[in-house]
Protein backbone atom coordinates (compact mmCIF):
# COMPACT_ATOMS: atom_id res chain seq x y z
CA UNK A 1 -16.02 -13.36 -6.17
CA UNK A 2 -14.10 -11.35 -3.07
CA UNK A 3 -10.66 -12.33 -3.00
CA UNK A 4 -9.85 -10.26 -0.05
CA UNK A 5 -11.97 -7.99 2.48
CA UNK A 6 -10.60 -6.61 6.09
CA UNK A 7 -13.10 -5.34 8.59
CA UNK A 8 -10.71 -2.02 9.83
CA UNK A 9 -7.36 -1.16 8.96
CA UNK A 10 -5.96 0.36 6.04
CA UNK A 11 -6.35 -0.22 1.96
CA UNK A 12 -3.24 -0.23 0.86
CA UNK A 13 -2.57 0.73 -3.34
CA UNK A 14 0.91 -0.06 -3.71
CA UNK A 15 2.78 0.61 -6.33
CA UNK A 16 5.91 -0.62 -7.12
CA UNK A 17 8.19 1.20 -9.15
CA UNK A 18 11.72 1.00 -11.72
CA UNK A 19 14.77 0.41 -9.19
CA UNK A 20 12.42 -1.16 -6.09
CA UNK A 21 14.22 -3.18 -3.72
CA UNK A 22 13.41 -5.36 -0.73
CA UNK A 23 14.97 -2.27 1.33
CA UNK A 24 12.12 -0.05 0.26
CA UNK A 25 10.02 -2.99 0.54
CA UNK A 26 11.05 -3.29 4.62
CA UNK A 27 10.92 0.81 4.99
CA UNK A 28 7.40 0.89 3.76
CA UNK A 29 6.08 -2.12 5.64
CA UNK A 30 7.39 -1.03 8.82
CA UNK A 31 5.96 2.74 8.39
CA UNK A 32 2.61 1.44 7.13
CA UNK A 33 2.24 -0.70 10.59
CA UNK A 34 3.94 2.00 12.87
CA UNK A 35 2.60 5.29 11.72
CA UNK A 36 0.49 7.11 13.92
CA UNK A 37 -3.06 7.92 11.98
CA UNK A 38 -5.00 6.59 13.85
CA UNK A 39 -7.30 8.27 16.61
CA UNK A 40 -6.32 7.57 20.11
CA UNK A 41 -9.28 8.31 22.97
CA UNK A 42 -8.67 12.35 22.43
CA UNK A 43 -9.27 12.81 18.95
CA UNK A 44 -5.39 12.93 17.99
CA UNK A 45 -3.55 10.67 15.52
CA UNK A 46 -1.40 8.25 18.09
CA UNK A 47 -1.92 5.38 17.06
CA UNK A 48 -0.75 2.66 14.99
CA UNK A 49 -2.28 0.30 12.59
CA UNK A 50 -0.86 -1.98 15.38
CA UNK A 51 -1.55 -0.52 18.30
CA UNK A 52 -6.09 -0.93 16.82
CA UNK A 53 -5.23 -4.46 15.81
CA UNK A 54 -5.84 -3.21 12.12
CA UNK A 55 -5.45 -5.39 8.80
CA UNK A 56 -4.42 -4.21 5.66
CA UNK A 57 -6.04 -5.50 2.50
CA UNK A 58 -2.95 -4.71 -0.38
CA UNK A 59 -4.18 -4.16 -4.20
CA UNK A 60 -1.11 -3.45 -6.66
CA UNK A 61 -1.86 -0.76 -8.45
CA UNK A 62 0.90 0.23 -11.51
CA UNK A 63 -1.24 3.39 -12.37
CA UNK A 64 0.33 5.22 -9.44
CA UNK A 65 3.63 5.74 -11.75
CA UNK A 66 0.95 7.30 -14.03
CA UNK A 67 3.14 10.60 -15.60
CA UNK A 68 0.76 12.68 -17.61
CA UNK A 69 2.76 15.67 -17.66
CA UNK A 70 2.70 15.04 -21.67
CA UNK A 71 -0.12 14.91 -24.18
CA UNK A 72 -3.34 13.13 -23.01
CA UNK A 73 -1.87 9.63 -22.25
CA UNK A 74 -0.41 8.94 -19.62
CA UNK A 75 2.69 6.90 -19.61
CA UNK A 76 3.58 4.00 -17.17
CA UNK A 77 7.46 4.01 -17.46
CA UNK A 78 8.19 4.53 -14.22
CA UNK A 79 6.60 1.63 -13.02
CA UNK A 80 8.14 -1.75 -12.72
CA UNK A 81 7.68 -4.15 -15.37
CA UNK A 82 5.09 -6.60 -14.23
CA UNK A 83 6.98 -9.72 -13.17
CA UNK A 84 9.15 -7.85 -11.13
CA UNK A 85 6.34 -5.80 -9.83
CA UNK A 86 4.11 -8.81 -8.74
CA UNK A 87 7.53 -10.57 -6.64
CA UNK A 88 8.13 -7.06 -5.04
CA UNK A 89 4.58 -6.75 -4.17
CA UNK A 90 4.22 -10.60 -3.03
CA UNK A 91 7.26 -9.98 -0.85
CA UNK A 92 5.89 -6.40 0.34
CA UNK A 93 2.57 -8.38 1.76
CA UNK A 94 4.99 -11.05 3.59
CA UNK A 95 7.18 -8.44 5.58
CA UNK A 96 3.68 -6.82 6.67
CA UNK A 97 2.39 -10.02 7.68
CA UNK A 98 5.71 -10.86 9.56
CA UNK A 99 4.70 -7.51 11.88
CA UNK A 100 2.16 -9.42 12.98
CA UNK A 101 -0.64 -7.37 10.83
CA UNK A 102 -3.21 -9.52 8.87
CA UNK A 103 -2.94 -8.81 5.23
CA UNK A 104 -5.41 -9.70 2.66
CA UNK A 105 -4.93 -9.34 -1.06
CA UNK A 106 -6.42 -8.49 -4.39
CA UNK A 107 -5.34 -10.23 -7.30
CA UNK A 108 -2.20 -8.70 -9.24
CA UNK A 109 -2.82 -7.26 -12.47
CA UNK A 110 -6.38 -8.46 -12.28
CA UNK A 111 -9.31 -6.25 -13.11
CA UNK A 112 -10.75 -5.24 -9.73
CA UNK A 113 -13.45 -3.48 -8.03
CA UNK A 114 -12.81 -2.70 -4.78
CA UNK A 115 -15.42 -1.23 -1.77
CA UNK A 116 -13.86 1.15 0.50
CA UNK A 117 -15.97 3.11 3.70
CA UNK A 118 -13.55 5.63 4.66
CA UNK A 119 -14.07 5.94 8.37
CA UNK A 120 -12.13 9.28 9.27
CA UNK A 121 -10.39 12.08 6.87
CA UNK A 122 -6.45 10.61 6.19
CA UNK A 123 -5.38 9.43 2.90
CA UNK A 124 -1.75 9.75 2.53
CA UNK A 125 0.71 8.96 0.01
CA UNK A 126 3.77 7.31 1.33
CA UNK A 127 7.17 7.38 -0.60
CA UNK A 128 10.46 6.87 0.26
CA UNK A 129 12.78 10.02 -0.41
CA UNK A 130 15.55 8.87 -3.36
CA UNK A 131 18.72 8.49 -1.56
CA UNK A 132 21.38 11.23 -1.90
């Protein structure tokens, strides 16, 4: 059963982590929809998931906090516990569909598999820099 499928945009894995707020929440959804990684008509990266009319389809995906610096299991600590996570990441789909952006979905701590063509070479890691 597909709970969510885009035709072009941007997969999203996002994981939400200890300490999380709605203002990383609003950072992150307004760089996801404004950053420039997307060929314009000379080859460069200038333009925005929103300037292509892009979609996003968002899968939550804890095993980004994945620390295996230690031993042969990695530990999930750093990620936020999972009722917490799935509001945060609810809320995180509504401020990128407030831009405008269609966002589809997977299901939050389901099982998934998900298809992904990768049309071009960018896969990035966003993060917001801890505060001083």
């Amino acid at each position: 059963m597909v709970t969510g499928a885009i035709d072009g945009g941007l997969l999203v894995l996002a994981g939400i982590g200890q300490g999380d707020t709605e203002s990383e929440l609003r950072w992150m959804a307004d760089k996801l929809v404004r950053l420039r990684i997307f060929d314009d008509e000379e080859g460069r990266f200038a333009r925005s998931l929103l300037d292509v009319g892009g979609a996003v389809l968002s899968v939550s995906q804890f095993t980004l906090f994945g620390d295996a610096s230690k031993g042969t299991r990695p530990s999930f600590t750093s990620a936020a516990p999972p009722a917490e996570a799935e509001a945060l990441w609810l809320r995180f789909n509504e401020l990128v569909a407030e831009t405008g952006v269609q966002v589809e979905a997977g299901v939050f701590g389901a099982h998934m598999d998900v298809e992904l063509v990768n049309d071009g070479p960018v896969t990035m890691q966003l993060e917001r820099a801890p505060r001083a």
